[in-house]
C-alpha atoms as a PDB file:
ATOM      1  CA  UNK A   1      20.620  10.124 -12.584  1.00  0.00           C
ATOM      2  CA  UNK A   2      17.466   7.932 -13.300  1.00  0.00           C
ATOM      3  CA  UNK A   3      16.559   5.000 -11.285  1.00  0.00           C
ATOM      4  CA  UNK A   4      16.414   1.599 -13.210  1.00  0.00           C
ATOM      5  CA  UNK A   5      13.627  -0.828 -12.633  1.00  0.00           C
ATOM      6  CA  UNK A   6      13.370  -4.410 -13.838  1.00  0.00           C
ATOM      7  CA  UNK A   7       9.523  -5.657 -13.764  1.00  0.00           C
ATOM      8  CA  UNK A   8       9.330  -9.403 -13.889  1.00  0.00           C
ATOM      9  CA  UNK A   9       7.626 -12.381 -12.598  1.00  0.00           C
ATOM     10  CA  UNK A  10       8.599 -16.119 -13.536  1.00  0.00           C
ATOM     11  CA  UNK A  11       5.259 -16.967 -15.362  1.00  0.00           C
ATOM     12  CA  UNK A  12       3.795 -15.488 -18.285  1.00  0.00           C
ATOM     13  CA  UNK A  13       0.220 -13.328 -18.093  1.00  0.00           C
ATOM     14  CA  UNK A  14       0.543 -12.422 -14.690  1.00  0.00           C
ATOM     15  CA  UNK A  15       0.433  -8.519 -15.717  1.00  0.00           C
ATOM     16  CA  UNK A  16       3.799  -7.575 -15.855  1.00  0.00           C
ATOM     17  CA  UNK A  17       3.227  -5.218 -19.139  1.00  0.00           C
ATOM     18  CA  UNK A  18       0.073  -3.983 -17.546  1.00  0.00           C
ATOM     19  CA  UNK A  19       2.333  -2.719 -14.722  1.00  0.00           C
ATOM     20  CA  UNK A  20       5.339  -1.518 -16.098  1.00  0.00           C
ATOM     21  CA  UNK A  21       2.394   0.770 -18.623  1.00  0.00           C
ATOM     22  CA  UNK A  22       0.438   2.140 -15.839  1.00  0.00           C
ATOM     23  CA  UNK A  23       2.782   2.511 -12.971  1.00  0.00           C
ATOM     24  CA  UNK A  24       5.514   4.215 -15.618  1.00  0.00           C
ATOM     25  CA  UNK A  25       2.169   6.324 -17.071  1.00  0.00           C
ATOM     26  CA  UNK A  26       1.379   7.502 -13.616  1.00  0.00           C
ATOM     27  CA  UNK A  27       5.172   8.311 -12.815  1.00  0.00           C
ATOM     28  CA  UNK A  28       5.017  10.642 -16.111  1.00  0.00           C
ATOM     29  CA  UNK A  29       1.717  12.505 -14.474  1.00  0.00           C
ATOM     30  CA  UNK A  30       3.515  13.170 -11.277  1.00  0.00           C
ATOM     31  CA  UNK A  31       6.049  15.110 -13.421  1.00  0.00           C
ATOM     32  CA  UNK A  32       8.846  12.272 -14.025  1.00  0.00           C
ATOM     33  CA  UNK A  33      10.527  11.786 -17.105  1.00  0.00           C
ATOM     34  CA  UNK A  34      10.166   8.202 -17.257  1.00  0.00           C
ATOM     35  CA  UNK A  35      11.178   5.584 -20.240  1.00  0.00           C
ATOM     36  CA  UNK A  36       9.697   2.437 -20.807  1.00  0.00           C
ATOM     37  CA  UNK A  37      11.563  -0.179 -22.296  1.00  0.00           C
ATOM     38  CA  UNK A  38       9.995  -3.387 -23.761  1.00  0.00           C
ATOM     39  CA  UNK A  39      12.410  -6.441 -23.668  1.00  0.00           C
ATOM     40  CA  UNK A  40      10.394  -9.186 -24.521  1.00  0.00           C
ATOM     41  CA  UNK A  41      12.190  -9.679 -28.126  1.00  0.00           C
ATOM     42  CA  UNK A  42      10.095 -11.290 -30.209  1.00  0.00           C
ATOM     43  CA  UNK A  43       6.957 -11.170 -28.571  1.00  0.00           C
ATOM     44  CA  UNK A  44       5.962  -7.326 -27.577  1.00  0.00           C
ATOM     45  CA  UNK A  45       2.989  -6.049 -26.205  1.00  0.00           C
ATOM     46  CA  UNK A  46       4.171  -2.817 -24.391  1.00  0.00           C
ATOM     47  CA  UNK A  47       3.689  -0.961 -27.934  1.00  0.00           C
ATOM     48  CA  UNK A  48      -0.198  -2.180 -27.911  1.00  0.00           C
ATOM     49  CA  UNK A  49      -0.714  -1.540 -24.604  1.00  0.00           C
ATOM     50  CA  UNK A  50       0.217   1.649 -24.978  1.00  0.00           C
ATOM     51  CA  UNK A  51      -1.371   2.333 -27.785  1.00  0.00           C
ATOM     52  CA  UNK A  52       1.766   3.563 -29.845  1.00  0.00           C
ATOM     53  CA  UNK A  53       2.288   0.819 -32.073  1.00  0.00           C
ATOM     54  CA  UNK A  54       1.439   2.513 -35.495  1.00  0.00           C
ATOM     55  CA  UNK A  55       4.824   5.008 -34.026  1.00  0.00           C
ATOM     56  CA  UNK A  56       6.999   2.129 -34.206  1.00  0.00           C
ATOM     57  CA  UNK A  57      10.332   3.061 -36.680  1.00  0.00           C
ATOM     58  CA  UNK A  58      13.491   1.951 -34.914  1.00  0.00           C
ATOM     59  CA  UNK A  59      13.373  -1.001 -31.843  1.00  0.00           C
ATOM     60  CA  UNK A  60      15.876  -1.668 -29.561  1.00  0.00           C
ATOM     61  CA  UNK A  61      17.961  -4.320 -31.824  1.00  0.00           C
ATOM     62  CA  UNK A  62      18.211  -1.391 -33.905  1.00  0.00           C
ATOM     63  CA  UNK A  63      19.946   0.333 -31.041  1.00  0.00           C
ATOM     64  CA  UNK A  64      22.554  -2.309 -30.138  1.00  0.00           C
ATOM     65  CA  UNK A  65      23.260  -3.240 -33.430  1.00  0.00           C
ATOM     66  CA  UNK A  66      24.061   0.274 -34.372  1.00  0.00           C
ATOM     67  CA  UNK A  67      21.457   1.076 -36.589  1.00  0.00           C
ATOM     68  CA  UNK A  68      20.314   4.307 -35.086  1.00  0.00           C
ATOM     69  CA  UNK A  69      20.478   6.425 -32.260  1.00  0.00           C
ATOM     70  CA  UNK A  70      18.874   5.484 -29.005  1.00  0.00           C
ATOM     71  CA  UNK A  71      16.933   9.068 -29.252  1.00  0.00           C
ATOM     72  CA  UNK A  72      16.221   7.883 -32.736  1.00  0.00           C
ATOM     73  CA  UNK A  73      14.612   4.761 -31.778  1.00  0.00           C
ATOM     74  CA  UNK A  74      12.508   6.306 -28.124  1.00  0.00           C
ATOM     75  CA  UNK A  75       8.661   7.070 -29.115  1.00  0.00           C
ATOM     76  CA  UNK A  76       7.306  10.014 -27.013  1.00  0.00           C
ATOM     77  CA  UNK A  77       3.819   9.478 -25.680  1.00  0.00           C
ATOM     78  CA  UNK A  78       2.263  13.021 -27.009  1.00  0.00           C
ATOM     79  CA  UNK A  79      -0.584  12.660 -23.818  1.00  0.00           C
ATOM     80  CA  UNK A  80       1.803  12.524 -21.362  1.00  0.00           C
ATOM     81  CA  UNK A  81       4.776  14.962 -20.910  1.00  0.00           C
ATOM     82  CA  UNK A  82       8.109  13.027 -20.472  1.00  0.00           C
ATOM     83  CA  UNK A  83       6.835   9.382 -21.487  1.00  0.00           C
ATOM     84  CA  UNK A  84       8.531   7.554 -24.007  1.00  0.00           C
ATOM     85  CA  UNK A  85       8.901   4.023 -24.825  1.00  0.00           C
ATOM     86  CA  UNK A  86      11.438   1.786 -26.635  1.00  0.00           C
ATOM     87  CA  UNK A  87      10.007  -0.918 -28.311  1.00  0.00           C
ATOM     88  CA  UNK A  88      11.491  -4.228 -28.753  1.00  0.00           C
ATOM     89  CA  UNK A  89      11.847  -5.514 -32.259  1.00  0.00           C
ATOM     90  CA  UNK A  90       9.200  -8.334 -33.384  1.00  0.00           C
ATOM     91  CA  UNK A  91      11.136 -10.647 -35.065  1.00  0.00           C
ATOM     92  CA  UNK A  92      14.295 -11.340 -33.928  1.00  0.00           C
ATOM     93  CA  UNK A  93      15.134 -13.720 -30.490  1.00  0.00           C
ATOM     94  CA  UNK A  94      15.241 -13.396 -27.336  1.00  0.00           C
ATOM     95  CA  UNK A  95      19.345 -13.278 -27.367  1.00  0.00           C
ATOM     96  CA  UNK A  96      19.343 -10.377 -29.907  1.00  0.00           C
ATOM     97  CA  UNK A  97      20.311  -8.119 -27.462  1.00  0.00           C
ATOM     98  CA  UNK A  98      23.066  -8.959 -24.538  1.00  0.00           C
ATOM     99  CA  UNK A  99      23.334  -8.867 -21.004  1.00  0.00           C
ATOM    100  CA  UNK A 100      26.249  -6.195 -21.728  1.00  0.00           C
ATOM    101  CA  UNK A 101      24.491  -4.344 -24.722  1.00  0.00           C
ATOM    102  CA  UNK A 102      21.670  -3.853 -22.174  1.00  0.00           C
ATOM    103  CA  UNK A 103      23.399  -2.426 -19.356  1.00  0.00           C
ATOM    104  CA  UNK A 104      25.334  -0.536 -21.481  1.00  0.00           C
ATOM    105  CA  UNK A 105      21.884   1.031 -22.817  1.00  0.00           C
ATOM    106  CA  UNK A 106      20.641   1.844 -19.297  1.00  0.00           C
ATOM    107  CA  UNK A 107      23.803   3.449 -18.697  1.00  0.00           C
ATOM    108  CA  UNK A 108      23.422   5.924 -21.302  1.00  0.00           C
ATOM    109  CA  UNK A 109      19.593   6.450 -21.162  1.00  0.00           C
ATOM    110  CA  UNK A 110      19.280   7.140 -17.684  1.00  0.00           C
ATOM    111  CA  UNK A 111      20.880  10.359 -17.593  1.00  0.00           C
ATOM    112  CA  UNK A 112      17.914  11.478 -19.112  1.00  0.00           C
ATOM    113  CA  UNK A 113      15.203   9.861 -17.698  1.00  0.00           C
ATOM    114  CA  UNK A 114      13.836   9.992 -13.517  1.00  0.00           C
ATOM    115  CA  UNK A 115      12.254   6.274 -13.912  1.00  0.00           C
ATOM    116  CA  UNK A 116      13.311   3.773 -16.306  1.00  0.00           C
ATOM    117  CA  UNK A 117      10.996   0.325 -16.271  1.00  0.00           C
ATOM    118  CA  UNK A 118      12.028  -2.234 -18.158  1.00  0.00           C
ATOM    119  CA  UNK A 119       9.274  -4.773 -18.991  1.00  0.00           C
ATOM    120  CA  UNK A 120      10.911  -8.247 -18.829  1.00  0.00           C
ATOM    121  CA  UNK A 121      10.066 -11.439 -20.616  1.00  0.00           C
ATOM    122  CA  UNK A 122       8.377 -13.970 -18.858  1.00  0.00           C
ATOM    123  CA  UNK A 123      10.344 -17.746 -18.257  1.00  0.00           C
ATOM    124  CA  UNK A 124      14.089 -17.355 -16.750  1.00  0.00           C
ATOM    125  CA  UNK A 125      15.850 -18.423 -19.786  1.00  0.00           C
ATOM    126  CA  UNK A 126      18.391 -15.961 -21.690  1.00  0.00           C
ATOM    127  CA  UNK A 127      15.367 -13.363 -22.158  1.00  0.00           C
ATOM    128  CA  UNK A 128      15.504 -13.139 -18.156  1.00  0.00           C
ATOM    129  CA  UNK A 129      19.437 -12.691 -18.108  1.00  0.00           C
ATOM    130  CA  UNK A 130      19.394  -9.811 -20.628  1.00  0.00           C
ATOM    131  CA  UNK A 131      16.404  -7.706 -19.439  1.00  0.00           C
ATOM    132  CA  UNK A 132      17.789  -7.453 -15.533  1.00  0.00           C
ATOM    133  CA  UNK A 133      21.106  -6.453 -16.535  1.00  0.00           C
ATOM    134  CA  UNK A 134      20.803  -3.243 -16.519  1.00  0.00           C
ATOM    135  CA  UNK A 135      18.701  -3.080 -13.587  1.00  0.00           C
ATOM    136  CA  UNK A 136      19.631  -1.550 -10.219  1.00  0.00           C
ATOM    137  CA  UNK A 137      15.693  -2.650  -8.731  1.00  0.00           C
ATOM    138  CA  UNK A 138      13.250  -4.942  -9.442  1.00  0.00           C
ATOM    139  CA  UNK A 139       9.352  -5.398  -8.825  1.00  0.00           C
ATOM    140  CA  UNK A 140       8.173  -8.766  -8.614  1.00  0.00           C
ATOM    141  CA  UNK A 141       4.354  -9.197 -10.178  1.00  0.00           C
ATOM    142  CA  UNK A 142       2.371 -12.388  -8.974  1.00  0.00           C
ATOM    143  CA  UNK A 143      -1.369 -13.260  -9.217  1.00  0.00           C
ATOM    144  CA  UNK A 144      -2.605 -14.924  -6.306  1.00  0.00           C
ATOM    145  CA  UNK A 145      -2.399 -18.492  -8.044  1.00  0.00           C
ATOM    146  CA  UNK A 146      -0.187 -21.515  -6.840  1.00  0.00           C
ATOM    147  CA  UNK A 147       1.656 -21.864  -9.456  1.00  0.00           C
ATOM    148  CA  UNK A 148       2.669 -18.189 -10.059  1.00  0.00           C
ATOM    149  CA  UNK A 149       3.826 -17.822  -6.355  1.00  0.00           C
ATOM    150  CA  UNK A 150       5.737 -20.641  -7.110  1.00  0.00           C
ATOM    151  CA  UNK A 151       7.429 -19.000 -10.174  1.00  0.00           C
ATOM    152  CA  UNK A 152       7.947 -15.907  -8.412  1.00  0.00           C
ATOM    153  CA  UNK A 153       9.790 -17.589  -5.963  1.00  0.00           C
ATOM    154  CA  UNK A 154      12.062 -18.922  -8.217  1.00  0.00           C
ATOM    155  CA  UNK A 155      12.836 -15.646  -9.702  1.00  0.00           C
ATOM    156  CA  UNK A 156      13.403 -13.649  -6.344  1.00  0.00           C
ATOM    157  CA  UNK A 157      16.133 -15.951  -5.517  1.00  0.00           C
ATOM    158  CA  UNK A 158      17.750 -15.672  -9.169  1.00  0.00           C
ATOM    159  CA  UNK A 159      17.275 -11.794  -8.530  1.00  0.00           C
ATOM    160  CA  UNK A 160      19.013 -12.545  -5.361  1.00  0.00           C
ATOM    161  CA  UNK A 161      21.731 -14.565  -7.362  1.00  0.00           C
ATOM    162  CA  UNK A 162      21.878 -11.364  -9.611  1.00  0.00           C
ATOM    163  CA  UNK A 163      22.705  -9.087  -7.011  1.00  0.00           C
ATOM    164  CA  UNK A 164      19.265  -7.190  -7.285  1.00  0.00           C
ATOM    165  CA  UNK A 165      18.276  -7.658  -3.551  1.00  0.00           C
ATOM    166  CA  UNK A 166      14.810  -6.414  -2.107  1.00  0.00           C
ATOM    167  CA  UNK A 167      12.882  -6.769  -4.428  1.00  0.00           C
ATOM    168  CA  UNK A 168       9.525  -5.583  -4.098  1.00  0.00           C
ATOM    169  CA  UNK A 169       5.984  -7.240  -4.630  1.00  0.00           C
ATOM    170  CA  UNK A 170       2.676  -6.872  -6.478  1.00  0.00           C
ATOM    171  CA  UNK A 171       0.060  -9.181  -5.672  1.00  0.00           C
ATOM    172  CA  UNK A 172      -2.363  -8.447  -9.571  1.00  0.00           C
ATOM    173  CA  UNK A 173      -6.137  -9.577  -9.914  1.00  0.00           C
ATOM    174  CA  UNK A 174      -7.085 -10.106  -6.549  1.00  0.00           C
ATOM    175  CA  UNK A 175     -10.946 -10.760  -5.728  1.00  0.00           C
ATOM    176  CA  UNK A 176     -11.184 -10.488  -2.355  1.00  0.00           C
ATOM    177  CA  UNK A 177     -14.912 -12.337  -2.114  1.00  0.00           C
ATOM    178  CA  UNK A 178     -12.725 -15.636  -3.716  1.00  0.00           C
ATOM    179  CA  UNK A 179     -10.286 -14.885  -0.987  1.00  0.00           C
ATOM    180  CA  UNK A 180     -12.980 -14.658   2.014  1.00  0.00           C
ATOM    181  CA  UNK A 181     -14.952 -17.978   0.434  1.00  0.00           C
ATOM    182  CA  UNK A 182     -11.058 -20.049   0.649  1.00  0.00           C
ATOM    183  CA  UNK A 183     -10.952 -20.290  -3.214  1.00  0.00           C
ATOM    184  CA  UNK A 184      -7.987 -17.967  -3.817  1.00  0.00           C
ATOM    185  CA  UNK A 185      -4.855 -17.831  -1.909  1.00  0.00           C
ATOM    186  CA  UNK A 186      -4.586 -15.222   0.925  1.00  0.00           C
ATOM    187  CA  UNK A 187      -2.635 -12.465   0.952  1.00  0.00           C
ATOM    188  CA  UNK A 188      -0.923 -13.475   4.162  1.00  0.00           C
ATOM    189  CA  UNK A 189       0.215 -16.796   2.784  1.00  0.00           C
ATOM    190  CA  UNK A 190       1.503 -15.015  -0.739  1.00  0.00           C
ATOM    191  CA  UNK A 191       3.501 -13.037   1.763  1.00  0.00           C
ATOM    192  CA  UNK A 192       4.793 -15.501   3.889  1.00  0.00           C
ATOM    193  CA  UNK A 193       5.734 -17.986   0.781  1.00  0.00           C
ATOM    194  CA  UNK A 194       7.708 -15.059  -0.759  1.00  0.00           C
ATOM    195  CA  UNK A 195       9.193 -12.711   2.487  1.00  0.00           C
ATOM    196  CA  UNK A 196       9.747  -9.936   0.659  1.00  0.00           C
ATOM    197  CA  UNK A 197       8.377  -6.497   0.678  1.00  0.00           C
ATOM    198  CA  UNK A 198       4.760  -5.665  -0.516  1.00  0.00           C
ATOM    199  CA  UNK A 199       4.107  -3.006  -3.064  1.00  0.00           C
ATOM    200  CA  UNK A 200       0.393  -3.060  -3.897  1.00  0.00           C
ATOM    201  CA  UNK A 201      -2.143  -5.178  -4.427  1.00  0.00           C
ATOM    202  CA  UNK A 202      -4.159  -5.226  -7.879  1.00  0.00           C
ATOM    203  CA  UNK A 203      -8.072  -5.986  -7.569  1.00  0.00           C
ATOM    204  CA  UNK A 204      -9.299  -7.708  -9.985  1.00  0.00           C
ATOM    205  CA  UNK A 205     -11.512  -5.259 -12.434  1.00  0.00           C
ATOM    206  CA  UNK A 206     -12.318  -5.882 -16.136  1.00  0.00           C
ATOM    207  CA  UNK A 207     -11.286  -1.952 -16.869  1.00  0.00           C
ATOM    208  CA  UNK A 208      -7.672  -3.321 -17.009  1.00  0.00           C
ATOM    209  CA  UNK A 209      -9.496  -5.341 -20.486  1.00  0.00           C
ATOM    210  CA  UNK A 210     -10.780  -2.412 -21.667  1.00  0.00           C
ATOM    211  CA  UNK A 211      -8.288   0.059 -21.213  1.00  0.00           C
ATOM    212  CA  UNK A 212      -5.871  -2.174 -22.641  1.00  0.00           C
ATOM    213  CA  UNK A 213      -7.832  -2.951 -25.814  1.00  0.00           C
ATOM    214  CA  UNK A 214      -8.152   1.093 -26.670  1.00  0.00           C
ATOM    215  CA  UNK A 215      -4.251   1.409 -26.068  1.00  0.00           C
ATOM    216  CA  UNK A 216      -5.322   3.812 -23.100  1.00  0.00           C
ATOM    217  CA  UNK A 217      -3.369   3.190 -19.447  1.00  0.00           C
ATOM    218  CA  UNK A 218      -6.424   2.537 -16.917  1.00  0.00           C
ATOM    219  CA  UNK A 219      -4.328   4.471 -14.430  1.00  0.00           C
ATOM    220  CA  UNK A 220      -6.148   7.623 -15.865  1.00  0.00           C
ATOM    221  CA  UNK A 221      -9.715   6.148 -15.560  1.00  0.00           C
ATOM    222  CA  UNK A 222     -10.300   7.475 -12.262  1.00  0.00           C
ATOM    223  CA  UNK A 223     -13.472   5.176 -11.456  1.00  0.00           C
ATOM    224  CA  UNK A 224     -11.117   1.946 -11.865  1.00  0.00           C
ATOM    225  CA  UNK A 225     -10.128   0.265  -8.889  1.00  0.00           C
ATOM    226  CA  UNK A 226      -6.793  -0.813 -10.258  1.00  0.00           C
ATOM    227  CA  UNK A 227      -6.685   1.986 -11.852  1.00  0.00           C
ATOM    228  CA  UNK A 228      -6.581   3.652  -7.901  1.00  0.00           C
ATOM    229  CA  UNK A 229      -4.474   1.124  -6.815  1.00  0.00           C
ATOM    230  CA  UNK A 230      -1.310   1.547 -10.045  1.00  0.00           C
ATOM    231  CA  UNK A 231      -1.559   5.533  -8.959  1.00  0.00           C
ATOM    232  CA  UNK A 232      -0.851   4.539  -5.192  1.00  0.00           C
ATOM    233  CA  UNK A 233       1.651   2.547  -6.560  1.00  0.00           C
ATOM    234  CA  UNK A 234       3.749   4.885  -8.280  1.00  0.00           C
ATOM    235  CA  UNK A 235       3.398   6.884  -5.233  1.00  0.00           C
ATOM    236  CA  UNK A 236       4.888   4.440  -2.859  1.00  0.00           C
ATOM    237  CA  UNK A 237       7.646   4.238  -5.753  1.00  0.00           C
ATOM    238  CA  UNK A 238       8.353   8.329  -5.058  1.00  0.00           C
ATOM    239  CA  UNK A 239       8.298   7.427  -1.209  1.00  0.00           C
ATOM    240  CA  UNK A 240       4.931   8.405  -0.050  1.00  0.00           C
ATOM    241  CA  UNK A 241       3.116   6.635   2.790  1.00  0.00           C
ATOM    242  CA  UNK A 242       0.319   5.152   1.194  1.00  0.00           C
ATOM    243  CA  UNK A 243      -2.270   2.494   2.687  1.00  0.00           C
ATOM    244  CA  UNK A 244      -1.504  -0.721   0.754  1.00  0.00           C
ATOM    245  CA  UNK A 245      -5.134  -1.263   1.162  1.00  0.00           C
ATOM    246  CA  UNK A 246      -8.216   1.184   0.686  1.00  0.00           C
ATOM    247  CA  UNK A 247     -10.668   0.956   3.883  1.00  0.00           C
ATOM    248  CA  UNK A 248     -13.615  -0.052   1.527  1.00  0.00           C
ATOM    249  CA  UNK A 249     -11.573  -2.739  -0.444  1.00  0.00           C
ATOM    250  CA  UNK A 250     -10.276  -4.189   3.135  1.00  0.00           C
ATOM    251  CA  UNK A 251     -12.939  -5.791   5.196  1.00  0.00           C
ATOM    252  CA  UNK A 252     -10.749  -7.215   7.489  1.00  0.00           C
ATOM    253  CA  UNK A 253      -8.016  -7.657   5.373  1.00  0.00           C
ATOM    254  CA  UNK A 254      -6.126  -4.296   6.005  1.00  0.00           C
ATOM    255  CA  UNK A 255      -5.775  -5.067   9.617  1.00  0.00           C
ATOM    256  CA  UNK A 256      -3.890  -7.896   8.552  1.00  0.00           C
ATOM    257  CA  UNK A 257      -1.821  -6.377   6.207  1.00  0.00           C
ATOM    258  CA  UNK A 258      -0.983  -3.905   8.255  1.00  0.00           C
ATOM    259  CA  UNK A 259       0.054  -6.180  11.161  1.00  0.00           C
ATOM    260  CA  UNK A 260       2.388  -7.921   8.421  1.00  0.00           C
ATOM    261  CA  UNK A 261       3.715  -4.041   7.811  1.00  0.00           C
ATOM    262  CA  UNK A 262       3.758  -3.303  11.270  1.00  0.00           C
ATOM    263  CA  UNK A 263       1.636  -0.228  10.548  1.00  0.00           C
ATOM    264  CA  UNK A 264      -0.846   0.916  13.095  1.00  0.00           C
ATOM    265  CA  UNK A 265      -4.450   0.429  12.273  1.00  0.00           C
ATOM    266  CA  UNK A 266      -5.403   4.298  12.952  1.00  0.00           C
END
């Protein structure tokens, strides 16, 4: 039976579809069957990002309301072996589909799936509600901005509220030479603000702009530093010890990091 991951994050453009495509791309290349599941009713992106759009015949409404088949409505990524993705529909609200409806859904789809991410809508309205329903984990996306910690703050206790406990964190669009000059927050104080468990960290790297322009997941570009850094994500995800850090990207960073782990710095 699959696992069921919520990926949300309180403010909007943080890169929470950018994660949920790349991290759930990579899970597919390490042999997963993973589904990705796009709950942002009314404004999706996941499709785009993922360059299936033009596949698009059933959405998830179209699911709950009985329209078709959930099989019917999945879209099967032919580049990757056991990728698929269920859109959500463009024009209806963001209460078309239930807290129940979508637990019910992840009930019966994750027999059949290792990995299933759900992409969340940004804002903790009713969009929020629905989309962590069926959720039994959740990863937290923030960019190291004061006003997105802030947000992501909010939501880890509502996860809390909800029952999904430990969440887990990734810091997106880091520049570390903004960091070193005191213009961007530091990853120690992101940490310490939010006390929960650290993921990965996202540099910065216009690749991400690219890759998501073509519909192409810049997980499989290896020269991309975030590219790296999604793969070693999806790896922590299946339990391997991975450096959260890379010793080049560090300078003087990873020791810190590590302390915060409690990692040794061999």
């Amino acid at each position: 039976m699959g696992e069921v991951y919520v990926i949300t994050s309180g403010k909007g453009g943080v890169g929470k579809t950018t994660t949920t495509a790349n991290v759930g791309t990579y899970l597919s290349v390490l042999g997963k069957r993973v589904l990705l599941i796009d709950a942002d009713i009314g404004l999706r992106n996941l499709d785009v990002v993922m360059g299936l759009e033009n596949r698009i015949v059933f959405d998830i409404v179209d699911v709950v309301e009985g329209r078709c088949k959930p099989k019917q409505a999945l879209i099967k990524d032919k580049r990757f072996d056991g990728l698929y993705l269920l859109p959500a529909a463009q024009s209806k609200d963001k209460t078309a589909v239930s807290p129940e409806q979508m637990k019910a859904l992840c009930e019966q789809l994750k027999d059949d799936f290792d990995f299933i991410l759900i992409d969340c809508p940004a804002g903790i309205e009713q969009g929020f509600k629905n989309a962590i329903a069926g959720a039994q984990k959740a990863i937290v996306v923030t960019t190291p901005e004061v006003s997105a910690v802030r947000d992501a703050d909010r939501i880890i206790g509502l996860l809390e509220a909800y029952e999904l406990h430990n969440p887990k964190l990734i810091i997106n669009r880091i520049r570390f030479d903004m960091v070193k000059r005191g213009d961007m927050m530091d990853i120690d104080d992101i940490l310490e603000i939010l006390s929960i468990e650290l993921l990965g960290i996202i540099p910065d790297d216009e690749k991400i702009i690219i890759s998501t322009n073509k519909g192409e997941p810049v997980v499989m570009d290896e020269k991309s530093r975030a590219g790296q850094e999604y793969r070693n994500i999806a790896r922590r995800i299946l339990g391997e010890n991975i450096p959260i850090v890379s010793e080049e990207e560090s300078l003087g960073f990873l020791g810190r990091i590590k302390k915060f782990l409690g990692l040794n710095n061999s």
